[in-house]
N, C-alpha and C. Protein backbone atom coordinates (compact mmCIF):
# COMPACT_ATOMS: atom_id res chain seq x y z
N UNK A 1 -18.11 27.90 53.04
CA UNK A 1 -17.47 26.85 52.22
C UNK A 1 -17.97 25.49 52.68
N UNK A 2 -18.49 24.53 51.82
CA UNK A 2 -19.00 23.11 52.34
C UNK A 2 -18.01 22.02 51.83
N UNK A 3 -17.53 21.57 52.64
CA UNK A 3 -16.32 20.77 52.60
C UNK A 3 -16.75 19.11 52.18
N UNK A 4 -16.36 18.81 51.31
CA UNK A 4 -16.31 17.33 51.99
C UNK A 4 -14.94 16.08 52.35
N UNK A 5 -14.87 15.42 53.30
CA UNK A 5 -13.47 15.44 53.51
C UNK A 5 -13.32 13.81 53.47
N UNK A 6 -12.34 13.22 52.83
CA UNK A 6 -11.30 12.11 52.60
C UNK A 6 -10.41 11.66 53.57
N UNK A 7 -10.69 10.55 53.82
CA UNK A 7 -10.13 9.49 54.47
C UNK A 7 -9.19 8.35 54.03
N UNK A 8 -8.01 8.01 53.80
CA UNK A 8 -7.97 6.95 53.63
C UNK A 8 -6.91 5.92 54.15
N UNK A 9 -7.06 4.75 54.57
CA UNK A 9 -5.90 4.25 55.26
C UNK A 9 -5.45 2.90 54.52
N UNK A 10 -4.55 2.48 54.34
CA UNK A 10 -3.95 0.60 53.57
C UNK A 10 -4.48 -0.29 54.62
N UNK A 11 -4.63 -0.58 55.74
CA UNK A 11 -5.03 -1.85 56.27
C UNK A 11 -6.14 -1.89 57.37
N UNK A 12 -6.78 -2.35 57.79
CA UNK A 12 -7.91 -2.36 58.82
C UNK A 12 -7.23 -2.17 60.41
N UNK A 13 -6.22 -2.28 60.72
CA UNK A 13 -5.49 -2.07 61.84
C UNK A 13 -5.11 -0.50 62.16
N UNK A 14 -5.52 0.00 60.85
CA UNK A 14 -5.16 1.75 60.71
C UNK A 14 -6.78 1.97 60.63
N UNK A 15 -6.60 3.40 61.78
CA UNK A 15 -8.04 4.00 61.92
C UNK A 15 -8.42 5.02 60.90
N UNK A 16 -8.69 5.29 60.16
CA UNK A 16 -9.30 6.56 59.43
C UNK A 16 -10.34 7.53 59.87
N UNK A 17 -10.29 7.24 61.31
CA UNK A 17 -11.35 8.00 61.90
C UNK A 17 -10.65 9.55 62.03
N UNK A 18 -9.12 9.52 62.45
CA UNK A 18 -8.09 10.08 63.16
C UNK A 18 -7.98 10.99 62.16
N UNK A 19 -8.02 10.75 60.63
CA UNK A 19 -8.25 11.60 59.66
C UNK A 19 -9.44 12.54 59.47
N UNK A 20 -9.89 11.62 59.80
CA UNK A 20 -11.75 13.18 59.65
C UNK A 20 -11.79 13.44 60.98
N UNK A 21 -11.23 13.59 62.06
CA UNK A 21 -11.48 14.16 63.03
C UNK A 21 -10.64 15.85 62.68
N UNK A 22 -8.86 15.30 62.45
CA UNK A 22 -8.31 16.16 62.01
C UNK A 22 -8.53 17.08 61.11
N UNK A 23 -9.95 16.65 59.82
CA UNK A 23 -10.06 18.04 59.07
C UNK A 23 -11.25 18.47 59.47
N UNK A 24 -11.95 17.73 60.47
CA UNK A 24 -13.31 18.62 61.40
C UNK A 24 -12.88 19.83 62.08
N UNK A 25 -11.69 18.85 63.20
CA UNK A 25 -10.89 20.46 63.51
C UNK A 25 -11.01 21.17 62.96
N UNK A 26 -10.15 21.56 61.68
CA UNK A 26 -9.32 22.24 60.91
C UNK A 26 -10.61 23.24 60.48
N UNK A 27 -11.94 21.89 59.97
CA UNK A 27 -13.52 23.36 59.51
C UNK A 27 -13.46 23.94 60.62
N UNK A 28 -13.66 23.68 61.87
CA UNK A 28 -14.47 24.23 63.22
C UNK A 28 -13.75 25.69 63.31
N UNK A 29 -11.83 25.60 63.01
CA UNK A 29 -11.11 26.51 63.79
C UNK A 29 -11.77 27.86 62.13
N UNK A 30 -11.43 27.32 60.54
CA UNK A 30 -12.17 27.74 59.80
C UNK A 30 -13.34 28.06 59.53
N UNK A 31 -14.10 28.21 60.38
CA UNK A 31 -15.59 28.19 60.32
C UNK A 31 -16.37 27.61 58.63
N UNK A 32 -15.63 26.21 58.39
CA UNK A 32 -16.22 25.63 57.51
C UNK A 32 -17.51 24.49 57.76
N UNK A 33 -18.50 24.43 56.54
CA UNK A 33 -19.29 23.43 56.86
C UNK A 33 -18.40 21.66 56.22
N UNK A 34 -19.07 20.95 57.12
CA UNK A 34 -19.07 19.80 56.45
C UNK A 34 -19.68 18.94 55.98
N UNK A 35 -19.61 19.27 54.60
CA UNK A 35 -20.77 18.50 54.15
C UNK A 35 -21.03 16.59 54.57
N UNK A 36 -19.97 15.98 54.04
CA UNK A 36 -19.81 14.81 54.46
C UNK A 36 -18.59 13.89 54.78
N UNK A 37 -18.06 13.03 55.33
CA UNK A 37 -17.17 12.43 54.86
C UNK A 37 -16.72 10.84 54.75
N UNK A 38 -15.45 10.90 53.55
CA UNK A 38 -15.50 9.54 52.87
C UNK A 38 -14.92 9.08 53.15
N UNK A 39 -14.87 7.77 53.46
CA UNK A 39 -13.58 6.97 54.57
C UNK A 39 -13.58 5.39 53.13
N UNK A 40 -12.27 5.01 53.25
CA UNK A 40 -11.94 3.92 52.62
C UNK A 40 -10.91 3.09 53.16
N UNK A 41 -11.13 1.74 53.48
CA UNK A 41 -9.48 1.05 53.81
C UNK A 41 -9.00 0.69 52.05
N UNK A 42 -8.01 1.11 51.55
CA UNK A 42 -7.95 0.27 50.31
C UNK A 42 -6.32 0.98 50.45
N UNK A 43 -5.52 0.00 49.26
CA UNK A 43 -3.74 1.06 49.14
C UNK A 43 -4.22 2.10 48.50
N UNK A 44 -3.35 2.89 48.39
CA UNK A 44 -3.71 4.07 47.46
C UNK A 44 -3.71 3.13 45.87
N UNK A 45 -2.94 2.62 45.88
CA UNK A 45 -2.60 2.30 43.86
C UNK A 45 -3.71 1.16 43.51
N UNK A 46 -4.51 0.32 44.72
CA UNK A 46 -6.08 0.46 44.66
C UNK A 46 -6.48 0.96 43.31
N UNK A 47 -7.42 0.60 42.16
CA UNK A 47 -8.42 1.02 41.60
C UNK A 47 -9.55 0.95 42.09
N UNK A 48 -10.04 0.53 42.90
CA UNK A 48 -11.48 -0.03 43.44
C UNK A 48 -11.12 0.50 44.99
N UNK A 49 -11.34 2.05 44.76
CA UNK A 49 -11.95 2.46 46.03
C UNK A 49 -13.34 3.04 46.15
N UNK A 50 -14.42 2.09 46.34
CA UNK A 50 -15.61 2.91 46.69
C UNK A 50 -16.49 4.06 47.11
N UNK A 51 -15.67 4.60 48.38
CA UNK A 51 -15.84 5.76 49.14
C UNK A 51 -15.73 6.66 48.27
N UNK A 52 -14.10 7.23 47.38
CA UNK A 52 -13.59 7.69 46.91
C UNK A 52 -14.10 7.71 45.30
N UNK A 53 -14.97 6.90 44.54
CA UNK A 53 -15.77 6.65 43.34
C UNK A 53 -17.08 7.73 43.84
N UNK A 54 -17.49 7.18 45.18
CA UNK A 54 -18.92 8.02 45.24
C UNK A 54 -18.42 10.02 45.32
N UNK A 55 -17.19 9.75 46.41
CA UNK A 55 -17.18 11.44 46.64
C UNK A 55 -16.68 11.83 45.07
N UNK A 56 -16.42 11.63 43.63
CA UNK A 56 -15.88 12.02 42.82
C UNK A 56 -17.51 12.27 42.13
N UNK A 57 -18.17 11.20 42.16
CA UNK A 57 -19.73 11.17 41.82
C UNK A 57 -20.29 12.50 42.39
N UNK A 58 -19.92 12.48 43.55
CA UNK A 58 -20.67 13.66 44.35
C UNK A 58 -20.02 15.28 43.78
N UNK A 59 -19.07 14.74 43.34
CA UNK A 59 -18.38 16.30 43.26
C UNK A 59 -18.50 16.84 41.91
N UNK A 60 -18.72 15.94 40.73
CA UNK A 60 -19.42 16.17 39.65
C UNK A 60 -20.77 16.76 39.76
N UNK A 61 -21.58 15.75 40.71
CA UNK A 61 -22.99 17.01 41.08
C UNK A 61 -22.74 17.88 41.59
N UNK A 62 -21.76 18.41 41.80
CA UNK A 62 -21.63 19.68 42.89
C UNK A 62 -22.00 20.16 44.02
N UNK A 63 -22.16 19.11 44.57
CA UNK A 63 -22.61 19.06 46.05
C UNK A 63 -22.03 19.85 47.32
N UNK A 64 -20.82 19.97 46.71
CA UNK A 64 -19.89 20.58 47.85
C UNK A 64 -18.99 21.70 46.91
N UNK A 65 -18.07 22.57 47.65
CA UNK A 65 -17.15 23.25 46.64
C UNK A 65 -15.62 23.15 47.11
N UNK A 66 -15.22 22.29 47.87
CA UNK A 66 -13.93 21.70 48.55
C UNK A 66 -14.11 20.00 49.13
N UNK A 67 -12.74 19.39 48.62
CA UNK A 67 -12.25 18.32 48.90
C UNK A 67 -11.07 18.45 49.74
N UNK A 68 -11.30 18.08 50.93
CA UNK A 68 -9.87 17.90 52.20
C UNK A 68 -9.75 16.71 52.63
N UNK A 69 -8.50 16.93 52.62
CA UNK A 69 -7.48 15.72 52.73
C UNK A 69 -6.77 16.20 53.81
N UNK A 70 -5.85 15.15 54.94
CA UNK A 70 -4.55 15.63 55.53
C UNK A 70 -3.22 15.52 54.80
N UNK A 71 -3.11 14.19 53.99
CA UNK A 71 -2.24 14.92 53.15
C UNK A 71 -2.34 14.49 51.46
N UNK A 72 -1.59 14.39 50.41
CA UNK A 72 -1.90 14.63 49.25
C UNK A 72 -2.11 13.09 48.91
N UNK A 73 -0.82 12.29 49.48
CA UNK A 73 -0.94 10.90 49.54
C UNK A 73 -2.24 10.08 49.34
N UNK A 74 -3.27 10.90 50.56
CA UNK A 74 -4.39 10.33 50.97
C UNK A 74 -5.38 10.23 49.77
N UNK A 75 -5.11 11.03 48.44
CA UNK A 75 -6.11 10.99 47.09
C UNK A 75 -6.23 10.25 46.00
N UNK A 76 -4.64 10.97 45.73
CA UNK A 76 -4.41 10.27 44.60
C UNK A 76 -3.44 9.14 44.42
N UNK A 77 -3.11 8.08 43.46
CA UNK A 77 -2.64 6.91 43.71
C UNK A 77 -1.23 7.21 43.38
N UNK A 78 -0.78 8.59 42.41
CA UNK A 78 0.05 8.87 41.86
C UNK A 78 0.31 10.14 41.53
N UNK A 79 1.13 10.29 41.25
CA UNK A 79 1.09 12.58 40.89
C UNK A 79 0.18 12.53 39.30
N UNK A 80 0.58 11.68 38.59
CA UNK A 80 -0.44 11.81 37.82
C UNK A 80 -1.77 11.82 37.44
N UNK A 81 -2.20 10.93 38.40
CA UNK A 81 -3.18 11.14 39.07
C UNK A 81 -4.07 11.83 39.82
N UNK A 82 -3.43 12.12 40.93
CA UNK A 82 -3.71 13.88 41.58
C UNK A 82 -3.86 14.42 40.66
N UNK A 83 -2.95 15.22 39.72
CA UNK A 83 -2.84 16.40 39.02
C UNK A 83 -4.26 15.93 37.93
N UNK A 84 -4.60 14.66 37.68
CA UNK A 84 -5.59 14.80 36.67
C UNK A 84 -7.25 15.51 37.66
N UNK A 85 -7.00 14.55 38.84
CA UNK A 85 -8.24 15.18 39.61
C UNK A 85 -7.95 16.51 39.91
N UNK A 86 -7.00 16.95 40.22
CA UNK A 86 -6.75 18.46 40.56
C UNK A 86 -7.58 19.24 39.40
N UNK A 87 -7.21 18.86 38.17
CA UNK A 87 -7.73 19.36 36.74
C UNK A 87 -9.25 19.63 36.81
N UNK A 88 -9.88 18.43 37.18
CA UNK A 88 -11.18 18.46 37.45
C UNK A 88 -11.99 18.94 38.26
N UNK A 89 -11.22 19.28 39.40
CA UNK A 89 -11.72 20.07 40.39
C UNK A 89 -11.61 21.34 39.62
N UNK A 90 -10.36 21.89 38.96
CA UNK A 90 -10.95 23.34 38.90
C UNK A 90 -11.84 23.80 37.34
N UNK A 91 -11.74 22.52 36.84
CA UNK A 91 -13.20 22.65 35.58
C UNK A 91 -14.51 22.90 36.22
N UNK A 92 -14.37 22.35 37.60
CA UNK A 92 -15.69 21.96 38.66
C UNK A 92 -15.81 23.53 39.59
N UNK A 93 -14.42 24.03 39.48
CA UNK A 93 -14.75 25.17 40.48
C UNK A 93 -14.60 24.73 42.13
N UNK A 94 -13.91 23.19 42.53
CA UNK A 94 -13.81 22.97 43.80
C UNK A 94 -12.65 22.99 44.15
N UNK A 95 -12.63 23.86 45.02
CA UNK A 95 -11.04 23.94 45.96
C UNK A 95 -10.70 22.84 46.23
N UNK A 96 -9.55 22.53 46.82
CA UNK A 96 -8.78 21.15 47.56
C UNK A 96 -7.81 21.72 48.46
N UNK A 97 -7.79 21.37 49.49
CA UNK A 97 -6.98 21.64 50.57
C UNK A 97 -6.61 20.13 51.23
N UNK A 98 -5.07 20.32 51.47
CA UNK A 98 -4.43 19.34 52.28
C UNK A 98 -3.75 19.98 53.63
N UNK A 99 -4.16 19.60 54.86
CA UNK A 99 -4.17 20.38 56.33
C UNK A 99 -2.57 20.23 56.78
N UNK A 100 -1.95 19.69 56.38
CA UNK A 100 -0.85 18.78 56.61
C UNK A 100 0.33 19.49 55.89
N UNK A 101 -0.05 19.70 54.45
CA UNK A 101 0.91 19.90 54.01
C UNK A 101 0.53 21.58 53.62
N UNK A 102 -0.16 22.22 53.98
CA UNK A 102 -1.00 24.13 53.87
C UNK A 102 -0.94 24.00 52.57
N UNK A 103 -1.58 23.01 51.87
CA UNK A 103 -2.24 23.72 50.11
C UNK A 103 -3.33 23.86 50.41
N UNK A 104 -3.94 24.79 49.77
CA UNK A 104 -5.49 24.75 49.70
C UNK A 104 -5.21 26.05 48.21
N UNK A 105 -6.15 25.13 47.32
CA UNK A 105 -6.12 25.74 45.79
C UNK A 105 -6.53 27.07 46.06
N UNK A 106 -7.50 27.71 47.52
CA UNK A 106 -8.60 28.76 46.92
C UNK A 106 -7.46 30.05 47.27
N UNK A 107 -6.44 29.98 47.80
CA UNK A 107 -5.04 30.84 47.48
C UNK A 107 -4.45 31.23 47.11
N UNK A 108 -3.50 32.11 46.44
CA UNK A 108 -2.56 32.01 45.14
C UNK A 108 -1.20 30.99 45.93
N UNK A 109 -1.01 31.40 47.08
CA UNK A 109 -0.02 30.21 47.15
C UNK A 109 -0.08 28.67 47.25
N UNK A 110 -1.16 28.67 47.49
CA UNK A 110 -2.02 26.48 47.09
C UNK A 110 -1.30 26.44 45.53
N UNK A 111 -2.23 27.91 44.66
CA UNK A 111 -2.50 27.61 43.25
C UNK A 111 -0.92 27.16 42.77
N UNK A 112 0.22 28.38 43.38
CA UNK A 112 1.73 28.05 42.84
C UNK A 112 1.82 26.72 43.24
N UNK A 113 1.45 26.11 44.71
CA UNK A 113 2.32 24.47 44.54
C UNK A 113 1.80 23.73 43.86
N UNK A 114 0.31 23.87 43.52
CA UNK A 114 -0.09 22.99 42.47
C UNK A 114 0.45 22.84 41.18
N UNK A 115 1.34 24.21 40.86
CA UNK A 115 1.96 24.89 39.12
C UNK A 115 3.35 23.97 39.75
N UNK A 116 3.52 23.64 40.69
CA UNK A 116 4.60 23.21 41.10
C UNK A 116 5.25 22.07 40.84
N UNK A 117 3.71 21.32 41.29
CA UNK A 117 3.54 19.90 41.30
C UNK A 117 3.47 19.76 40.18
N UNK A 118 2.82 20.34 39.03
CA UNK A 118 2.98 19.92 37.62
C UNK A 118 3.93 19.88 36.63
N UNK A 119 4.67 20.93 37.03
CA UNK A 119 6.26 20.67 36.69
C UNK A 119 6.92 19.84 36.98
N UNK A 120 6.87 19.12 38.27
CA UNK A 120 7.50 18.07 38.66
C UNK A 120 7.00 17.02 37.69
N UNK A 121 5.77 16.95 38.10
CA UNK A 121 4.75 15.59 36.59
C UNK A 121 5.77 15.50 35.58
N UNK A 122 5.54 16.92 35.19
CA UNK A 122 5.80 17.19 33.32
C UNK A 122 7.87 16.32 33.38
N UNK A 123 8.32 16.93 34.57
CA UNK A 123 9.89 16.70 34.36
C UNK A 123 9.86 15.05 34.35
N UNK A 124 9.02 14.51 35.34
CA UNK A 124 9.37 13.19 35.19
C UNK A 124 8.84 12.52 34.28
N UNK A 125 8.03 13.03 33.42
CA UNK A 125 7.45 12.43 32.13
C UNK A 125 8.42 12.55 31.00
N UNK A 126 8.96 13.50 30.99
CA UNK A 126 10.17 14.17 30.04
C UNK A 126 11.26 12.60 30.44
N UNK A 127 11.71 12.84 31.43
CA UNK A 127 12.72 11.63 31.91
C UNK A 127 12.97 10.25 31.88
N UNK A 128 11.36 9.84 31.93
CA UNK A 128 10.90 8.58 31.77
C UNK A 128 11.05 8.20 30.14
N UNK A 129 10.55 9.45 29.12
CA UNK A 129 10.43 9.79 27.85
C UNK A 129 12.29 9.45 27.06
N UNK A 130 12.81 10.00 28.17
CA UNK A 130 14.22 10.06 27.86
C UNK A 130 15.23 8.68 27.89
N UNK A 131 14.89 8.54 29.17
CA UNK A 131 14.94 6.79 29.20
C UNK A 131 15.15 5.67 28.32
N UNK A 132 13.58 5.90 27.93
CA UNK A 132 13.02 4.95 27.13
C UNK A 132 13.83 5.04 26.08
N UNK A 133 14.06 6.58 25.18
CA UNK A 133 15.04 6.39 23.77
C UNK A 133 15.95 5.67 23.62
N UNK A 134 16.85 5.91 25.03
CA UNK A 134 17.84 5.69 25.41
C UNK A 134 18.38 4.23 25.42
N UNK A 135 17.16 3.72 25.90
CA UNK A 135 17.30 2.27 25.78
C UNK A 135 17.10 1.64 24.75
N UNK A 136 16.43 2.31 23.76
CA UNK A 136 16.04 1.80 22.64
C UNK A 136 17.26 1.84 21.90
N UNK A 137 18.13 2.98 21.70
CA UNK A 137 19.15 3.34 20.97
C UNK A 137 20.21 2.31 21.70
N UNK A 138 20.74 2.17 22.64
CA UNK A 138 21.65 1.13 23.23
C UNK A 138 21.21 -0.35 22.62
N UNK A 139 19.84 -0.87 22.53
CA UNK A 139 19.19 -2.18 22.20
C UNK A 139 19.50 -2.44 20.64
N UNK A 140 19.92 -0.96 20.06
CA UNK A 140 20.22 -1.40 18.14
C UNK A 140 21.73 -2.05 18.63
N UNK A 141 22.50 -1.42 19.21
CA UNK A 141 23.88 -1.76 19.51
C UNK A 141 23.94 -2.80 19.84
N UNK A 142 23.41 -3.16 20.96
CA UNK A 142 24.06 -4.16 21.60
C UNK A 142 22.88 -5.34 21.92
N UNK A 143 21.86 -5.33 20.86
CA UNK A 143 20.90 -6.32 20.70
C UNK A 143 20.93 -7.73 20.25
N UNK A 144 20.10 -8.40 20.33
CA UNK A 144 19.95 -10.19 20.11
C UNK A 144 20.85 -9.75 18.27
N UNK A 145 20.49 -8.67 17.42
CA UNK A 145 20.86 -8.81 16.02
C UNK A 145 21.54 -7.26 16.24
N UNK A 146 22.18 -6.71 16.77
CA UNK A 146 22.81 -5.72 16.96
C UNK A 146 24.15 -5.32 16.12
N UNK A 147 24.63 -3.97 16.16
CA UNK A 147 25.97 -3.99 15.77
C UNK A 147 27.32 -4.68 15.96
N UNK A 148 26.94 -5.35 17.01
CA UNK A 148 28.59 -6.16 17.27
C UNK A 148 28.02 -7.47 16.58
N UNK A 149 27.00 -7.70 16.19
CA UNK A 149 26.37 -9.19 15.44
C UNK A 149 26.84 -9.18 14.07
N UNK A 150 27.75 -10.76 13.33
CA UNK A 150 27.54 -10.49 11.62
C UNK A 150 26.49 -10.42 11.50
N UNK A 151 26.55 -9.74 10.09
CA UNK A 151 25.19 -10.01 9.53
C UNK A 151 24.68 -11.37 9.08
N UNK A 152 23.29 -11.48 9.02
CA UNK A 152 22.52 -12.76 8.39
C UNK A 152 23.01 -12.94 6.95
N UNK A 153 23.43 -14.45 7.50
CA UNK A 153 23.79 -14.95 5.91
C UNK A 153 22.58 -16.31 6.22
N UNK A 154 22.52 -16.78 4.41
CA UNK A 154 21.79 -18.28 4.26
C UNK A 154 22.18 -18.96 4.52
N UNK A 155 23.80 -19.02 4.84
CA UNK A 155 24.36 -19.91 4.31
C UNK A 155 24.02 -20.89 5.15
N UNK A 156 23.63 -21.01 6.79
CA UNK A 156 23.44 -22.27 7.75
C UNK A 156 21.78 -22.83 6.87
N UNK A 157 20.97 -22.26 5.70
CA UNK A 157 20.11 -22.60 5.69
C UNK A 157 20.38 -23.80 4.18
N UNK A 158 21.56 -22.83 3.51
CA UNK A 158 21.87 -23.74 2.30
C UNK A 158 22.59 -25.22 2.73
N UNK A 159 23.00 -25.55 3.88
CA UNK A 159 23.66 -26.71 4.09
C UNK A 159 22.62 -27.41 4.76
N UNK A 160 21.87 -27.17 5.49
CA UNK A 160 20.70 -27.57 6.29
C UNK A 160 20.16 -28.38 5.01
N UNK A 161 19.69 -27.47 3.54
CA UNK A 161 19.02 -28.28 2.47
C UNK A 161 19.51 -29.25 1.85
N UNK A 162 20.85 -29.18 1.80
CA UNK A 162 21.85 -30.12 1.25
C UNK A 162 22.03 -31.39 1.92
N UNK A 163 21.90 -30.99 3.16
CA UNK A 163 21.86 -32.65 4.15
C UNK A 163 20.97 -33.20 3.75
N UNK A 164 19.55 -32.58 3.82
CA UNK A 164 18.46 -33.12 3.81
C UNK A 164 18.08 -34.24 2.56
N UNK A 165 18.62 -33.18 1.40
CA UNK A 165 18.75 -33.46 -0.07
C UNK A 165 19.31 -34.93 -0.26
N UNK A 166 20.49 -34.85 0.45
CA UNK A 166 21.51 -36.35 0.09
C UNK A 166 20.31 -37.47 1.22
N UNK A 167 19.96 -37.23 2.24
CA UNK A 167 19.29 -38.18 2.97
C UNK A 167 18.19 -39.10 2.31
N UNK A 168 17.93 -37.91 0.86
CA UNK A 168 16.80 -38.43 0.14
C UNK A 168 17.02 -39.21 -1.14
N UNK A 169 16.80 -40.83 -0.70
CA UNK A 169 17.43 -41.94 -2.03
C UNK A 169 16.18 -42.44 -2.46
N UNK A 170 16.25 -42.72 -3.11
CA UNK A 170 14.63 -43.40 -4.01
C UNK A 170 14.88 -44.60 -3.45
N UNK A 171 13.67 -45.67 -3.51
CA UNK A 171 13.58 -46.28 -2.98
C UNK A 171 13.98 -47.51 -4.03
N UNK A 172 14.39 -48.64 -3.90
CA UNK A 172 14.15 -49.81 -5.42
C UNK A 172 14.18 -51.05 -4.47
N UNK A 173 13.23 -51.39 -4.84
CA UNK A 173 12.66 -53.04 -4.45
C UNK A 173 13.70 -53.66 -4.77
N UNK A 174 14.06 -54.61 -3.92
CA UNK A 174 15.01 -55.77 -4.09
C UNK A 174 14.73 -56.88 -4.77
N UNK A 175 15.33 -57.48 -5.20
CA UNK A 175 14.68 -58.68 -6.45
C UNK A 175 15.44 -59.85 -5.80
N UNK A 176 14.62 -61.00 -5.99
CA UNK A 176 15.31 -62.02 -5.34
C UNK A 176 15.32 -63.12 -6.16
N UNK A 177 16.41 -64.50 -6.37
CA UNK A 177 15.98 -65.28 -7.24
C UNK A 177 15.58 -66.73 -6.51
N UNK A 178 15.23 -67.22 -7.32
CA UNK A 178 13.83 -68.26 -6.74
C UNK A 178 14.41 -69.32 -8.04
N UNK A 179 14.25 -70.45 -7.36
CA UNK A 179 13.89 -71.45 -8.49
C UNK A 179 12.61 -72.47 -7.88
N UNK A 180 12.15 -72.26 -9.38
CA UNK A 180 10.74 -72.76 -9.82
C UNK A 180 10.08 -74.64 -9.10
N UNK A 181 9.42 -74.37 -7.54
CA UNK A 181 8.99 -75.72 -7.50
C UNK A 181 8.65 -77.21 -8.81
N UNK A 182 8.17 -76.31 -10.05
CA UNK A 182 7.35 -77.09 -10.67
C UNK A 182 8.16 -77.14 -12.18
N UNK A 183 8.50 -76.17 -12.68
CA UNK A 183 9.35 -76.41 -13.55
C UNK A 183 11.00 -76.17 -13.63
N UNK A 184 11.51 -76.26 -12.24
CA UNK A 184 12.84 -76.31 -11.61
C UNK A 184 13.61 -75.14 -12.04
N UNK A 185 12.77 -74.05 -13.14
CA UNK A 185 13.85 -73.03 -13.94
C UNK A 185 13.88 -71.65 -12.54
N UNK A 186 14.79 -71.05 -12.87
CA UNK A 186 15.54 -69.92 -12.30
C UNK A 186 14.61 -68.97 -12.07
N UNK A 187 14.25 -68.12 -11.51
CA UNK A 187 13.46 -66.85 -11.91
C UNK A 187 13.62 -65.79 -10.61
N UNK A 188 13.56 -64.42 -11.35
CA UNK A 188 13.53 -63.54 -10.66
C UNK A 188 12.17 -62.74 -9.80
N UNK A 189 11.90 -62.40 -8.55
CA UNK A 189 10.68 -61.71 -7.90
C UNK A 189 11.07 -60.70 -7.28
N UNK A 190 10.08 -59.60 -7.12
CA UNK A 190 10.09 -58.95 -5.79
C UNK A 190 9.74 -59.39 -4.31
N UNK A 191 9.10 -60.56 -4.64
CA UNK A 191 8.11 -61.25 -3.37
C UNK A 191 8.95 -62.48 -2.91
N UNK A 192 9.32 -61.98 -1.52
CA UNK A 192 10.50 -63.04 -0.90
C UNK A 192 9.79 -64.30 -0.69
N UNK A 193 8.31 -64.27 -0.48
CA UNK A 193 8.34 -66.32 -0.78
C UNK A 193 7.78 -66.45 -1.65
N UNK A 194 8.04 -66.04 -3.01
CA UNK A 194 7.35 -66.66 -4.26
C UNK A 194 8.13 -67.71 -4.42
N UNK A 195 7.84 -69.08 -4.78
CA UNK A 195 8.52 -70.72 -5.45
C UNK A 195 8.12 -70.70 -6.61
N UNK A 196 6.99 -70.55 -6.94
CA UNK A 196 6.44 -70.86 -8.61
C UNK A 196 6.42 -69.65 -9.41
N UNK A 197 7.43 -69.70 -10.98
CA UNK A 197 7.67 -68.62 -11.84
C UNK A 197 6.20 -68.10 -12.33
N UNK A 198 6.44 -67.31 -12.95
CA UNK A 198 5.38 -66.66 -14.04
C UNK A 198 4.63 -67.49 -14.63
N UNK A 199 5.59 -68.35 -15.41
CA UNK A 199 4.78 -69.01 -16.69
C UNK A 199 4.03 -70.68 -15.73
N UNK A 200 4.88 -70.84 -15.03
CA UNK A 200 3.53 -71.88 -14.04
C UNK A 200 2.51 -71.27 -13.67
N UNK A 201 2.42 -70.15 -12.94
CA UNK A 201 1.04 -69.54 -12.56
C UNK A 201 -0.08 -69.51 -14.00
N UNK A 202 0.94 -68.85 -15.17
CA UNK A 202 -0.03 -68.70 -15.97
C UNK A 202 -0.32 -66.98 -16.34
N UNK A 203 -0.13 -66.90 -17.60
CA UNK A 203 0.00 -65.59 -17.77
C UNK A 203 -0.85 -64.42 -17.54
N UNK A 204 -1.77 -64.73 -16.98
CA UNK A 204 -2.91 -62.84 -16.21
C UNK A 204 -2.62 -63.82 -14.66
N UNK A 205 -1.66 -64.23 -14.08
CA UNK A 205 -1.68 -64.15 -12.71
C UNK A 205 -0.37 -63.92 -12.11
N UNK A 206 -0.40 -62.78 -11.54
CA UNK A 206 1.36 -62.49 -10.54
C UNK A 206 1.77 -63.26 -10.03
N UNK A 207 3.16 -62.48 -9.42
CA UNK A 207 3.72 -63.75 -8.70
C UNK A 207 3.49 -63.71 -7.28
């Protein structure tokens, strides 16, 4: 069996050496080979683990026919996750063993905790699924426009127009009266310093 084995630790103060020593053991006492192994500092929930991009690269070429880990933590970022690589490993035909926790797929008892672990997936997907309705159905009730809400009327929109409506007066020029510098008579303008009427200006000129 040619192994290749996973490393991974969250901060640079944590050794990941302590991990591939532990599944060197584990080949030596198994008389497994090792092919290589992949060490990463990154969190698990990390997208950008390098190490862990190449050994998935590598395991598509088929370079090896087992992935070890010490424990399950160390892979995947999430059960959903795992279980999708788990998937791929056995499209691929590569075992996975975790030393830590005694799975190893090439078993029937690895294979049950893996049927295990997917039930668990599937239940909390169901739950999460359940949830969600749940909240949705409570949010008609007791929402921003919910059942305890009247219903929408116009009516704040018909008074809104009505204010607006009366605010709106036409406008009318004020007229002012004036008497005439030049021929002393009375007269009416719009233009507050007109002095001289109409008929002084002369009839094609305003006032």
């Amino acid at each position: 069996m040619k192994v290749a084995i996973y490393a991974r630790v969250s901060t640079e103060e944590q050794n990941a050496q302590t991990q591939v020593e532990m599944c060197k053991e584990y080949c030596r006492r198994m008389d497994y080979e090792v092919y290589d192994a992949y060490t990463d500092v990154f969190s698990g929930t990390a997208d950008k683990r390098p190490s862990f991009n190449i050994l998935i690269e590598d395991m598509r070429s088929l370079k090896f026919d087992t992935i070890m880990v010490t424990k399950l933590d160390r892979l995947g970022r999430s059960l959903q996750h795992l279980l999708g690589l788990l998937d791929e490993m056995t499209n691929k035909k590569v075992q996975f063993i975790a030393i830590q926790q005694n799975i190893d797929t090439s078993t029937a008892s690895g294979k049950m905790q893996m049927h295990i672990l997917g039930a668990f997936a599937e239940f909390e997907r169901n739950l999460i699924s359940e949830r969600t309705k749940d909240g949705l159905a409570r949010a008609k009730n007791v929402g921003k426009r919910g059942k305890d809400k009247k219903p929408r009327s116009n009516e704040g929109y018909v008074k809104r127009w009505r204010k607006t409506k009366k605010k709106k007066v036409e406008y009318i020029p004020k007229a002012y009266k004036r008497k005439c510098k030049r021929c002393k008579n009375t007269f009416e303008t719009f233009k507050y310093h007109s002095r001289i009427c109409r008929n002084c200006y002369g009839k094609n000129e305003g006032v």
